[in-house]
Protein backbone atom coordinates (compact mmCIF):
# COMPACT_ATOMS: atom_id res chain seq x y z
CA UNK A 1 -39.33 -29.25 33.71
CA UNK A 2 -40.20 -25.48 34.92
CA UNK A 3 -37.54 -23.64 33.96
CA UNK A 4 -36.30 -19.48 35.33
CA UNK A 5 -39.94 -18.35 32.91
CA UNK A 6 -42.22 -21.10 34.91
CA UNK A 7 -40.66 -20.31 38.35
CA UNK A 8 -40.74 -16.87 37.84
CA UNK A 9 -44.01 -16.92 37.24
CA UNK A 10 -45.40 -19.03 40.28
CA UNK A 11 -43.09 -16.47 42.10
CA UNK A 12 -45.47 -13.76 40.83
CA UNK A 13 -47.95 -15.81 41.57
CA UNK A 14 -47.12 -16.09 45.80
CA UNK A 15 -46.44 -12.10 45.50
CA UNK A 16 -49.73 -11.30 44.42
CA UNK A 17 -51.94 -13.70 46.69
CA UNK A 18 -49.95 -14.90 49.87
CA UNK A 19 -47.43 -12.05 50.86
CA UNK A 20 -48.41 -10.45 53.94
CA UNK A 21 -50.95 -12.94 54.85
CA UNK A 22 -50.34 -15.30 57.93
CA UNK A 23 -50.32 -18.99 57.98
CA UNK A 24 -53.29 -20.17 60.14
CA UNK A 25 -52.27 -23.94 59.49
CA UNK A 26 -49.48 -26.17 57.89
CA UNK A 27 -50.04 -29.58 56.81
CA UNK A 28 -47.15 -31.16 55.14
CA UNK A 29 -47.41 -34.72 53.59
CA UNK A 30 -45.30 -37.89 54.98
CA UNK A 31 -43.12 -37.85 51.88
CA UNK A 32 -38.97 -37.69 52.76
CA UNK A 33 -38.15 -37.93 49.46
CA UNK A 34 -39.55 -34.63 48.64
CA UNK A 35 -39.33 -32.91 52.44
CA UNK A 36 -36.09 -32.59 53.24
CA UNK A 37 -34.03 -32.03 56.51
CA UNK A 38 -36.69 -31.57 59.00
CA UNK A 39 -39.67 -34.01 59.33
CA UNK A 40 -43.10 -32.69 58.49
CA UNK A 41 -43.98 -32.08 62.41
CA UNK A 42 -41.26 -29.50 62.26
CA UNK A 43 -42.49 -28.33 58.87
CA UNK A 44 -45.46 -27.74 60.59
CA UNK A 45 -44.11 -26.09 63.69
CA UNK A 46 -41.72 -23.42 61.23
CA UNK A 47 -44.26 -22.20 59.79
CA UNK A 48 -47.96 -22.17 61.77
CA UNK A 49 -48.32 -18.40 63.10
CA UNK A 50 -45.95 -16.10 61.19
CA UNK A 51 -46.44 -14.31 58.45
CA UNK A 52 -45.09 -14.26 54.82
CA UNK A 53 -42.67 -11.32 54.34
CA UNK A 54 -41.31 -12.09 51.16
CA UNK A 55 -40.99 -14.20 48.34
CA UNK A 56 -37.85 -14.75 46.33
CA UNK A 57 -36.21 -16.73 43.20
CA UNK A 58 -32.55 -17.51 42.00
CA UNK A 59 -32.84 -19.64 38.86
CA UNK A 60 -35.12 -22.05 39.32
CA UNK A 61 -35.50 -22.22 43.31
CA UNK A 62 -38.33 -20.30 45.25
CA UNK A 63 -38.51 -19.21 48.91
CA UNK A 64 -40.83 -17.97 51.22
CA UNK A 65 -39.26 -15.59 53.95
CA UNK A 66 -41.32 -15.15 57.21
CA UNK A 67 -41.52 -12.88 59.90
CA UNK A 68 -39.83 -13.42 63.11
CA UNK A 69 -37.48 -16.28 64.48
CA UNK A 70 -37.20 -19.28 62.71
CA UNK A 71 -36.38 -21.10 59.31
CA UNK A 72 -37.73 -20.16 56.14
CA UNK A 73 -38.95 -22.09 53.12
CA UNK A 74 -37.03 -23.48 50.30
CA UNK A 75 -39.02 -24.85 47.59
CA UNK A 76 -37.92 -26.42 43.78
CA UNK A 77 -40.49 -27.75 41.77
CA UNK A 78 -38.63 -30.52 40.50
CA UNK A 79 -39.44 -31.94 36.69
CA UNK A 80 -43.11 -31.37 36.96
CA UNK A 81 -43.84 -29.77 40.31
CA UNK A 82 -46.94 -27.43 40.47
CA UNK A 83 -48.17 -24.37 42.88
CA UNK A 84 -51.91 -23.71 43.22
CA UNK A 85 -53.44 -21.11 44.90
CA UNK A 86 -56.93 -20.93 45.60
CA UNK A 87 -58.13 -17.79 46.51
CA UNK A 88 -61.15 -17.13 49.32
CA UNK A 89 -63.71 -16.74 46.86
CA UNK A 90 -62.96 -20.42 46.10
CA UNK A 91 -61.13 -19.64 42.73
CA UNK A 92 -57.71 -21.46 41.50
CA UNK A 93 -55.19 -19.29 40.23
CA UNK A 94 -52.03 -21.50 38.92
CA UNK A 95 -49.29 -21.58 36.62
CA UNK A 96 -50.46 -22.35 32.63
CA UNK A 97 -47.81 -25.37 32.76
CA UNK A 98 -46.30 -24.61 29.33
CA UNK A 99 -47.15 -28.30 27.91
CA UNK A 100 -50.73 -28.38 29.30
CA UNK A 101 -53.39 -25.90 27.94
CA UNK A 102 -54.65 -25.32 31.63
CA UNK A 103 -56.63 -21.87 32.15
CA UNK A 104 -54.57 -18.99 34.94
CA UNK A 105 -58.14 -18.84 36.56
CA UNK A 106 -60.20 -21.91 37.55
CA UNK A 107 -62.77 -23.49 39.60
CA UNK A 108 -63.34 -27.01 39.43
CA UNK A 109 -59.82 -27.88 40.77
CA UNK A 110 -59.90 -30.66 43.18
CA UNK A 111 -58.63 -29.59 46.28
CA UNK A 112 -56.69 -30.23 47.81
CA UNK A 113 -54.25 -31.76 44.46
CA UNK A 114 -54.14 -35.36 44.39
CA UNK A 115 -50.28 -35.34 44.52
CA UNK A 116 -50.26 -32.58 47.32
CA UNK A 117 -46.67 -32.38 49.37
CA UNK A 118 -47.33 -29.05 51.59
CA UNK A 119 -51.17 -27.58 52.10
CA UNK A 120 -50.93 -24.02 53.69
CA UNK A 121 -53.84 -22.00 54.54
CA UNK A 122 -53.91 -18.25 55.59
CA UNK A 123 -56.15 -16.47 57.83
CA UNK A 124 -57.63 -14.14 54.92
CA UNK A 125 -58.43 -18.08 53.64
CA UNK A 126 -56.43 -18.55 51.25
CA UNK A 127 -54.70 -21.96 50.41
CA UNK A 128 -51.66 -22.99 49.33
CA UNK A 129 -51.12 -26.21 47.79
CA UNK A 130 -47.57 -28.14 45.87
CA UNK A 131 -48.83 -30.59 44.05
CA UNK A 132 -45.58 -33.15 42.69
CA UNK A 133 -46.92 -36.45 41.86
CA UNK A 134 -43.49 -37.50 40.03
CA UNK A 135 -41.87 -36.76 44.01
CA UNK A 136 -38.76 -34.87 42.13
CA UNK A 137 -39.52 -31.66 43.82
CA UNK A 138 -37.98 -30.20 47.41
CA UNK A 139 -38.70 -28.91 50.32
CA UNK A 140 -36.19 -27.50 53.29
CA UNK A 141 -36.30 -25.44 56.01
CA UNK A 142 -33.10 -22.90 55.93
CA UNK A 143 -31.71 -20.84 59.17
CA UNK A 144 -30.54 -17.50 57.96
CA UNK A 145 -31.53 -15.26 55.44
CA UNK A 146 -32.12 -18.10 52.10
CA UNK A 147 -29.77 -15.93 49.81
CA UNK A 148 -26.73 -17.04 51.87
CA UNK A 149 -27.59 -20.42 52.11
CA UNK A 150 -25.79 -22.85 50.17
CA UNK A 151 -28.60 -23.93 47.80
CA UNK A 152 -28.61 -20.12 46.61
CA UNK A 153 -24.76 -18.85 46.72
CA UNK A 154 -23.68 -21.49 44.99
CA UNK A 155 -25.96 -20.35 41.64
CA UNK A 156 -24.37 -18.61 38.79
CA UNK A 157 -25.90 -15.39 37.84
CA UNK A 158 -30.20 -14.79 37.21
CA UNK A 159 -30.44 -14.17 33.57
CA UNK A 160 -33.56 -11.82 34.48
CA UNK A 161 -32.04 -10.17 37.83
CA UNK A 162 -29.14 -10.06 37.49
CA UNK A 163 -27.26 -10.34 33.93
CA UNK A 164 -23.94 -9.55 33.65
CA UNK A 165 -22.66 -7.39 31.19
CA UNK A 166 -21.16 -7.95 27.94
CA UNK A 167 -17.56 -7.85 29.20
CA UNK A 168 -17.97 -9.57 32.60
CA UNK A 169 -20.20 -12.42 30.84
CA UNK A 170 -17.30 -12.87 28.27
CA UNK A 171 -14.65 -13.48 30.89
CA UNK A 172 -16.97 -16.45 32.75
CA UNK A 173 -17.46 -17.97 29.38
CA UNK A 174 -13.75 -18.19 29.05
CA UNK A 175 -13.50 -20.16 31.87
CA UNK A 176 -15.25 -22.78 30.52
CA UNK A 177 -13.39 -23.28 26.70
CA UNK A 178 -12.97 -26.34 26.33
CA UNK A 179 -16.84 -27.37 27.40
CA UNK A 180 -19.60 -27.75 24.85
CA UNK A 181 -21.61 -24.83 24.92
CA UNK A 182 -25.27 -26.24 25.77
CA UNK A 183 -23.21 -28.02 28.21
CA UNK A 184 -22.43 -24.75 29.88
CA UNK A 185 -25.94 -22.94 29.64
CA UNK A 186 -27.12 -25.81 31.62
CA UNK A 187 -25.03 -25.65 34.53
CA UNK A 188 -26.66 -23.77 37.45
CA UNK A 189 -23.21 -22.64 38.55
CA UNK A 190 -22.61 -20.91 34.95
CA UNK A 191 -26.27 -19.64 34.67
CA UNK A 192 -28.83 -19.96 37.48
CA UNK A 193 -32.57 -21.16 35.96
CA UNK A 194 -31.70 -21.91 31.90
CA UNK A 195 -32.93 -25.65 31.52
CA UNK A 196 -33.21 -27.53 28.07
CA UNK A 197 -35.89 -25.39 25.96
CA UNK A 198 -34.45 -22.06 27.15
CA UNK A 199 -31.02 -23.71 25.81
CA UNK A 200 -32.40 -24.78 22.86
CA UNK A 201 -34.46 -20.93 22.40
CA UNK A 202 -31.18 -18.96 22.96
CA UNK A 203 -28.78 -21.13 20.51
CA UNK A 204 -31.66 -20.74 18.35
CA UNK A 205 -31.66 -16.93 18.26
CA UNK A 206 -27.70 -16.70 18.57
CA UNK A 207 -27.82 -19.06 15.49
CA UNK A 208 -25.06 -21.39 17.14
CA UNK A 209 -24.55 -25.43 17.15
CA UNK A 210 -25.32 -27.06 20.78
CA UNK A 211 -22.04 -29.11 20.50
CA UNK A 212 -20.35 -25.30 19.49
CA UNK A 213 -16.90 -25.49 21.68
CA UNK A 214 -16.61 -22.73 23.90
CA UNK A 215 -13.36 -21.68 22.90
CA UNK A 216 -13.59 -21.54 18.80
CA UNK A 217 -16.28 -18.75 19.52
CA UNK A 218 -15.81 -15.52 18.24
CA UNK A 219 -16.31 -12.12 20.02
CA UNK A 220 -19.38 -11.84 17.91
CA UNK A 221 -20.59 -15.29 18.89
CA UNK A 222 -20.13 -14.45 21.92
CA UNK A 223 -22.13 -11.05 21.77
CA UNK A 224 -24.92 -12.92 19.69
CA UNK A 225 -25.36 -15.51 22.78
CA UNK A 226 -25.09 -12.81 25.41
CA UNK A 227 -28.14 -10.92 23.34
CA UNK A 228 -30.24 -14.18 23.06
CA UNK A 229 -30.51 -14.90 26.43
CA UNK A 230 -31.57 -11.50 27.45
CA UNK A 231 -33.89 -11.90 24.98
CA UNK A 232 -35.53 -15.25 25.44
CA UNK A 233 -35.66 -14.76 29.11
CA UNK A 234 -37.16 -11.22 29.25
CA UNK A 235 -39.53 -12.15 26.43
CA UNK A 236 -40.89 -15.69 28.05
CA UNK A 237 -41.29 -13.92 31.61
CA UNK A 238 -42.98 -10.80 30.15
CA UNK A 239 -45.64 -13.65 28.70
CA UNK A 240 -45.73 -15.11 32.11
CA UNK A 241 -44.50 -18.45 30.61
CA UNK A 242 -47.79 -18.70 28.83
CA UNK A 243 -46.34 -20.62 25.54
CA UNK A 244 -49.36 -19.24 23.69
CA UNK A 245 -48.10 -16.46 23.63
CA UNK A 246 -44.73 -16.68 22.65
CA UNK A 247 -43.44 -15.56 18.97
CA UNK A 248 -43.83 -17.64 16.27
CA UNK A 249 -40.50 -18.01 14.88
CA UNK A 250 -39.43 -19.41 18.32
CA UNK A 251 -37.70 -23.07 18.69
CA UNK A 252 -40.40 -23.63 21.13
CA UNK A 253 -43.40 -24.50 18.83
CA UNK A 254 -41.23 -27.00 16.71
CA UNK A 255 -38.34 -28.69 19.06
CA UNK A 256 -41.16 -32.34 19.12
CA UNK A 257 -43.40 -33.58 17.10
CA UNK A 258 -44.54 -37.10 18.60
CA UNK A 259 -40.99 -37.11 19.77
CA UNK A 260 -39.68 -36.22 16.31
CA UNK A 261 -37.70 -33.60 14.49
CA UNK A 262 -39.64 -30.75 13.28
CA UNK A 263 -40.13 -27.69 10.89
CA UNK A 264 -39.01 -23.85 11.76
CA UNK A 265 -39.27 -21.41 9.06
CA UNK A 266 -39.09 -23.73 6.64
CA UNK A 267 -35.88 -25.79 7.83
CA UNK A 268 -36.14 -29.37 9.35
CA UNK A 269 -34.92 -29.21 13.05
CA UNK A 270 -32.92 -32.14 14.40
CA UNK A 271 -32.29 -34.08 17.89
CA UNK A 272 -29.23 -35.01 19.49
CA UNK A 273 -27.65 -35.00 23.21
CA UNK A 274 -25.71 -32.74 24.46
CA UNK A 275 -24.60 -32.51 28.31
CA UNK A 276 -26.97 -35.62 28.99
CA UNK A 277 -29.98 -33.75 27.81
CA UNK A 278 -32.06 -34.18 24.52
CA UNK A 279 -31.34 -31.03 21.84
CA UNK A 280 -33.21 -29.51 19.28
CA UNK A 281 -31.57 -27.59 16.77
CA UNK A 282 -31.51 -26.48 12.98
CA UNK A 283 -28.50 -28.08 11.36
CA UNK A 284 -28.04 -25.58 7.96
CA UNK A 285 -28.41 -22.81 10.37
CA UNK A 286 -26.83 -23.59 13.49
CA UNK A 287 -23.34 -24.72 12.08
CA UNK A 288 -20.05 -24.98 14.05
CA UNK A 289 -17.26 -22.38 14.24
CA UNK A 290 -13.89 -22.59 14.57
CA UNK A 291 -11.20 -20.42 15.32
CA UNK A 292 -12.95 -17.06 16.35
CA UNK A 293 -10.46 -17.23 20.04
CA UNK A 294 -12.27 -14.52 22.07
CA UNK A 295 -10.71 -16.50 25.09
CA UNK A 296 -7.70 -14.77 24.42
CA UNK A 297 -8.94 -11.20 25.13
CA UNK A 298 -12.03 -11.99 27.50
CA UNK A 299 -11.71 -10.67 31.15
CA UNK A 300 -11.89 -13.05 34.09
CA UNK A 301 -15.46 -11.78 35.15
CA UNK A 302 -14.07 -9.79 38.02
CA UNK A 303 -12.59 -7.02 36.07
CA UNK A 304 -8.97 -8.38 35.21
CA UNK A 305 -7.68 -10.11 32.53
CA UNK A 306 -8.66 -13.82 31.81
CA UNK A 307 -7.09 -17.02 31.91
CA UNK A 308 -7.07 -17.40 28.01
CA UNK A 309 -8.17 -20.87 26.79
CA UNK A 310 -6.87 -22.14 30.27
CA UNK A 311 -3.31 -21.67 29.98
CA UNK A 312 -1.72 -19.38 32.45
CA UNK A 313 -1.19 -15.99 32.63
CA UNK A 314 2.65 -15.62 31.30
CA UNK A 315 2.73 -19.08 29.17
CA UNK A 316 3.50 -19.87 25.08
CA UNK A 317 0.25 -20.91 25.02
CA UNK A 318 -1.01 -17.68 26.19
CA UNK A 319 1.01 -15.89 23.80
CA UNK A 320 3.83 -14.52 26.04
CA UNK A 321 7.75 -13.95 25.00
CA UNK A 322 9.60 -17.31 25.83
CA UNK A 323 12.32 -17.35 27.34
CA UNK A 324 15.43 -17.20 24.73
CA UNK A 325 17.46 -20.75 25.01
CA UNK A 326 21.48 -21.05 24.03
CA UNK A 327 20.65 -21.37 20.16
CA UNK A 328 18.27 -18.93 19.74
CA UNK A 329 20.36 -16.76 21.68
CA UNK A 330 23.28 -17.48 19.43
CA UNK A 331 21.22 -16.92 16.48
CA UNK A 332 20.02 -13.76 17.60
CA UNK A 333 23.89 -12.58 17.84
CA UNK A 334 24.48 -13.68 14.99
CA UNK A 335 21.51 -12.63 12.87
CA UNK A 336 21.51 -9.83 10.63
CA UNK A 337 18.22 -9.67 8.73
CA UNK A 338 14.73 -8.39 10.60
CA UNK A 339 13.39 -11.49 12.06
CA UNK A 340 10.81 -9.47 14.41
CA UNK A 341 7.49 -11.02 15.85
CA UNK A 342 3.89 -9.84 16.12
CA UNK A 343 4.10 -11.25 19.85
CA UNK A 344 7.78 -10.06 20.92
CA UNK A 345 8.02 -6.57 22.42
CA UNK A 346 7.49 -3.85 19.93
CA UNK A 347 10.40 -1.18 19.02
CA UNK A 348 11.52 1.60 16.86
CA UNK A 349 13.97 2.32 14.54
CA UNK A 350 16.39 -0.01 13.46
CA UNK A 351 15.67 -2.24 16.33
CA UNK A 352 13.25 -5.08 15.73
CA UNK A 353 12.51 -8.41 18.19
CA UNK A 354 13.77 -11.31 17.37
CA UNK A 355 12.45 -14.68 16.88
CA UNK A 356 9.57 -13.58 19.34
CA UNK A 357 12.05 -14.26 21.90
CA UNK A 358 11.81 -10.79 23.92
CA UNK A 359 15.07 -9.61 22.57
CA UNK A 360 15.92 -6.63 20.77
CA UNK A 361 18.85 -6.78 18.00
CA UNK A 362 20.16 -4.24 15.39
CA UNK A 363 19.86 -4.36 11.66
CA UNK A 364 23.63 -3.87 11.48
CA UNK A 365 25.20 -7.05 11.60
CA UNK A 366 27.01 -7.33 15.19
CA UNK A 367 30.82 -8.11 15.34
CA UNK A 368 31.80 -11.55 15.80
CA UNK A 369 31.90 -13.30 19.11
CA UNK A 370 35.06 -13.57 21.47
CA UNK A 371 33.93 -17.04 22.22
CA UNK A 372 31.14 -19.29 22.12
CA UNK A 373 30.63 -21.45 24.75
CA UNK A 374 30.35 -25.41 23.60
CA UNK A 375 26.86 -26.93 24.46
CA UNK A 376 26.91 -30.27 25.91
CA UNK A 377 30.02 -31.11 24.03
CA UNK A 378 28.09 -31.36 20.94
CA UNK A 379 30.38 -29.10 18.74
CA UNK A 380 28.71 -25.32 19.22
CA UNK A 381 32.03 -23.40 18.53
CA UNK A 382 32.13 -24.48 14.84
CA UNK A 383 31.41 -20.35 13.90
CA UNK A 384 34.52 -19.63 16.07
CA UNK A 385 36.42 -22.32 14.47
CA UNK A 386 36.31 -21.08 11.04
CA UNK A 387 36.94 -17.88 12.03
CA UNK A 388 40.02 -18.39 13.75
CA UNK A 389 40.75 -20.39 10.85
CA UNK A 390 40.27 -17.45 7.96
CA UNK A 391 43.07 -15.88 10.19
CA UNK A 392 45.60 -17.98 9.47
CA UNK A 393 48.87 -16.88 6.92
CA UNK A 394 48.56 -18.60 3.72
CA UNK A 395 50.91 -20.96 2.66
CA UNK A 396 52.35 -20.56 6.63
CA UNK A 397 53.03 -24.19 8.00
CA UNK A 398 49.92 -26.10 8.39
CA UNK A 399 47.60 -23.86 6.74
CA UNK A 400 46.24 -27.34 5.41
CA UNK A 401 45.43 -28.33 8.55
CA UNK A 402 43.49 -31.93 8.66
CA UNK A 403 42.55 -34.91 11.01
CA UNK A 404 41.16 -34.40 14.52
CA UNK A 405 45.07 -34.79 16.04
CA UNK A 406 45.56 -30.96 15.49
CA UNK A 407 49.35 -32.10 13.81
CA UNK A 408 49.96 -29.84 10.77
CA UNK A 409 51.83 -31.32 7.59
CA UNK A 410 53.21 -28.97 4.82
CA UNK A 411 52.37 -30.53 1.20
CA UNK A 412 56.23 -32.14 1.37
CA UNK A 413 54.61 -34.15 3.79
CA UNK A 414 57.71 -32.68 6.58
CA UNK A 415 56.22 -32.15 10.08
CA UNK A 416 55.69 -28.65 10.86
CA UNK A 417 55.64 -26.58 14.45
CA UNK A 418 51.74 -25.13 14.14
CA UNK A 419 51.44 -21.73 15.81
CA UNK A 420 49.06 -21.77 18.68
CA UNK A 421 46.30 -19.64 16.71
CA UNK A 422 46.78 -22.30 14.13
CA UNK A 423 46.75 -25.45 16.72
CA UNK A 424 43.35 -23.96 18.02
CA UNK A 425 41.59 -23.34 14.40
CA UNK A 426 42.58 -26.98 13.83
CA UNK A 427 41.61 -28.45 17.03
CA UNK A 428 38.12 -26.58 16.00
CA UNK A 429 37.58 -27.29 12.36
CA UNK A 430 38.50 -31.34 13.36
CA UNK A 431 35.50 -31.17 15.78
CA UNK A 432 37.68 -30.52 18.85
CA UNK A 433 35.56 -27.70 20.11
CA UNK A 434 32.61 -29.52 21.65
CA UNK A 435 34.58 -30.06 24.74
CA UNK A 436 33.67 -28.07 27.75
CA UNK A 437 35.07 -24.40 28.01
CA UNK A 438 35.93 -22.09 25.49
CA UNK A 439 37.46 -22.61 22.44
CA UNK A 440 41.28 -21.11 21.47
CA UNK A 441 39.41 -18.14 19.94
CA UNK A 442 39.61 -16.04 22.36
CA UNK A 443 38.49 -15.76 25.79
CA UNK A 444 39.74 -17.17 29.13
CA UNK A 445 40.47 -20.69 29.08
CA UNK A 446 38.28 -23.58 30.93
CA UNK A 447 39.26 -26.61 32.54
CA UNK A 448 39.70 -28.19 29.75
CA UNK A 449 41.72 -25.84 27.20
CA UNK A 450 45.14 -27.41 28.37
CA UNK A 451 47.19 -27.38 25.66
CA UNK A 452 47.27 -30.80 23.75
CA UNK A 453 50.06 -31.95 21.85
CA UNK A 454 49.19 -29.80 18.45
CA UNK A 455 50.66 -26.48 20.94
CA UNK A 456 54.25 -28.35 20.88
CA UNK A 457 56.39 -29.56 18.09
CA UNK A 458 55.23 -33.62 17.02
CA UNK A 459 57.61 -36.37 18.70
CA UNK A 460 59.16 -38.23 16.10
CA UNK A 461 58.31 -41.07 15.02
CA UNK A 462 59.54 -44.72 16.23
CA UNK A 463 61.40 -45.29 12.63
CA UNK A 464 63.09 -42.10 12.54
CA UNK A 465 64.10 -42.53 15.77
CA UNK A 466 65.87 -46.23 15.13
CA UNK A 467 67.51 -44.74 11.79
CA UNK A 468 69.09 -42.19 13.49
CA UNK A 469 70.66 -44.19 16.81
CA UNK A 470 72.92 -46.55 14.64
CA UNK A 471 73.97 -43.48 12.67
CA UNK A 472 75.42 -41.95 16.12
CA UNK A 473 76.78 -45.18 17.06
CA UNK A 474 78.82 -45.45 13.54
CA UNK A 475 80.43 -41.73 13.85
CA UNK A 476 81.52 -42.19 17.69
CA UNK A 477 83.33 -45.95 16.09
CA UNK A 478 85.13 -44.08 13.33
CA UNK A 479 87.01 -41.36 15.36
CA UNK A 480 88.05 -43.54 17.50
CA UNK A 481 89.62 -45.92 15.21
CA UNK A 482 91.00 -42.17 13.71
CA UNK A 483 92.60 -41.28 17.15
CA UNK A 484 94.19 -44.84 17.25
CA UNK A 485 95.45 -44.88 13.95
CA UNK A 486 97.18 -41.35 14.95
């Protein structure tokens, strides 16, 4: 299939021998596969009578601009389209059609081509002829100036016109990092006229796999590939995509050999599909990376920063601070030890980040809470517990504290009234301090920091309670009898 070096040269071609000249006749074939939009009486009409101002390529499509009102000429030569000029003097000047030894100047070309689509002749005599006998060429008619028209906008950049640079080419490879890379030198919208050899050329050069993710490149990948096109491109078009004359050591000469793998420098090349199209590549010199991440600091193409590896600008993934949740902000109040993070915010001193969280904390360890807040009721408060707990008097009533009820016994096993500090270190330590509010620590009470029944001296017990009602009952009988006696 012509590819940008072909096209480019058939557009060198129409700027040497038909710009300026005026079209004394049209004849377009009856094909609608290959003429587009119009039929070929309106072909005709477009183009009989004005004159060729300019010719023009972006990637692989061609246009003739004429003079005055009217359409202009879109033309792609499809997988095996040609365009032959014969010039008065009854030469042929055509493209050398890189797999077909054909001569730039001959003379016993029939004419017009078998397979002709579009016949144009010019005043000075001169013919034009596009001969496509496989029909997979096109040709339109376009209002407007062919550069704005939505078969040309929509192209990526012209490796030969218009390259980006390093920087800008780096950001609209990030786009694209999760794509297989020969996948992405064959889309027109990435880069406008590379086809399958100039893929296989430019990995070649850049030494890199054809399945080589987009995203595990380095910045020197990167730079390699950016270099290789330049160079394939400008080297092929310089040789006016005469194959002859391309070097050597190029992929070109070995990618088939009756359909089979071949030899470069000494290394066996081998085939496999990438992006729907058939590869050609050396396997112990083109070898996948991984890892290299030059997503991550690409720009966007446009000057600003890139969407790294697609995750958005801000995001984990894109290495931003997170946002600190409950624990690790209880951690960080509690921490004492330099925890800081190549991704948290940098600082001096004896302040460091913490956990990568966007916090700064001191070295010096940080007094201890006046509460912590329970989280979900799943028992947060335990550091305030034991704290409030170290604060009770030893050997002071229900220092032993135990159970979840909060009641206090004294080793005689006698019920003890708990103070309230002690009641709350209890309630904690028994797993009391999951419920919602703040603990009896410190701090203003919630909702639920009532006080229970461990705040007030215990009820006693059913038993004691029937031993001592007969007791009553036998003292109130005796003075009676006493004051009767009397």
């Amino acid at each position: 299939m012509p590819e940008l070096p072909e096209v480019e040269d058939a557009r060198q071609d129409l700027e040497d021998f038909v710009r300026g000249k005026a079209v004394a006749s049209c004849d377009p074939a009856d094909d609608e596969k290959v003429i587009q939009g119009c039929t070929p009486a309106e072909l005709k009409a477009a183009l009989e009578g004005r004159t060729v101002d300019k010719v023009g390529r972006r990637g692989k499509n061609l246009w003739l601009q004429f003079s005055g009102e009217g359409p202009h000429l879109m033309i792609h030569l499809g997988m095996d389209g040609e365009l032959l000029v014969r010039a008065a003097d009854g030469k042929t000047f055509h493209r050398g059609f890189k797999y077909r030894a054909v001569a730039k100047n001959t003379s016993g070309q029939a004419w017009p081509p078998s397979h002709c689509k579009i016949l144009i002749n010019f005043a000075d005599g001169t013919a034009l002829a596009f001969d496509e006998w496989r029909r997979f060429g096109r040709l339109r008619l376009v209002d407007g100036p062919p550069e704005a028209s939505d078969q040309i906008s929509k192209l990526g950049f012209d490796p030969l016109s218009d390259m980006p640079p390093l920087g800008a080419f780096s950001g609209l490879l990030a786009r694209r990092g999760k794509a297989k890379l020969k996948a992405v030198l064959l889309d027109q919208s990435f880069a406008a006229g590379i086809g399958n050899w100039v893929a296989d050329e430019v990995l070649w050069h850049a030494r890199l796999h054809p399945e080589q993710v987009v995203g595990e490149l380095g910045a020197d990948h990167v730079a390699a590939l950016h270099a290789a096109i330049v160079y394939v491109v400008k080297t092929a078009c310089e040789a006016r995509a005469d194959a002859a004359r391309y070097p050597a050591n190029w992929m070109f000469h070995s990618r088939w050999t009756n359909g089979k793998p071949g030899v470069l420098q000494g290394k066996k090349t081998a085939i496999l599909t990438v992006g729907g199209r058939t590869s050609a590549f050396v396997p112990e010199l083109q070898k996948m990376v991984k890892g290299g991440g030059f997503a991550a600091a690409a720009g966007d193409g446009k000057g600003g920063g890139a969407k790294a590896g697609g995750a958005k600008a801000g995001s984990s993934k894109a290495g931003a601070a997170k946002k600190p949740n409950a624990a690790a902000a209880k951690r960080a109040a509690s921490s004492d030890s330099d925890s800081g993070s190549d991704e948290g915010p940098s600082s001096s001193g004896d302040a460091t980040s913490s956990g990568g969280d966007g916090q700064e904390t001191s070295d010096e360890a940080p007094p201890a809470p006046k509460a912590v807040r329970g989280s979900s009721g799943r028992g947060k408060g335990r550091a305030a517990a034991a704290a409030a707990a170290a604060a009770v008097t030893d050997g002071a009533p229900g220092a032993e504290a135990r159970g979840r009820g909060g009641r206090g016994r004294s080793s005689g096993g006698a019920a003890a009234k708990p103070s309230s500090a002690a009641a709350g270190a209890k309630k904690a330590a028994g797993g009391a301090a999951g419920k919602r509010g703040r603990s009896a620590a410190g701090g203003k009470p919630g909702a639920d920091d009532k006080p229970g029944p461990a705040a007030a001296a215990p009820k006693p017990g059913k038993a004691a309670a029937k031993r001592a009602a007969p007791a009553a009952a036998r003292g109130s009988g005796t003075a009676a009898k006493r004051r009767r006696a009397a």
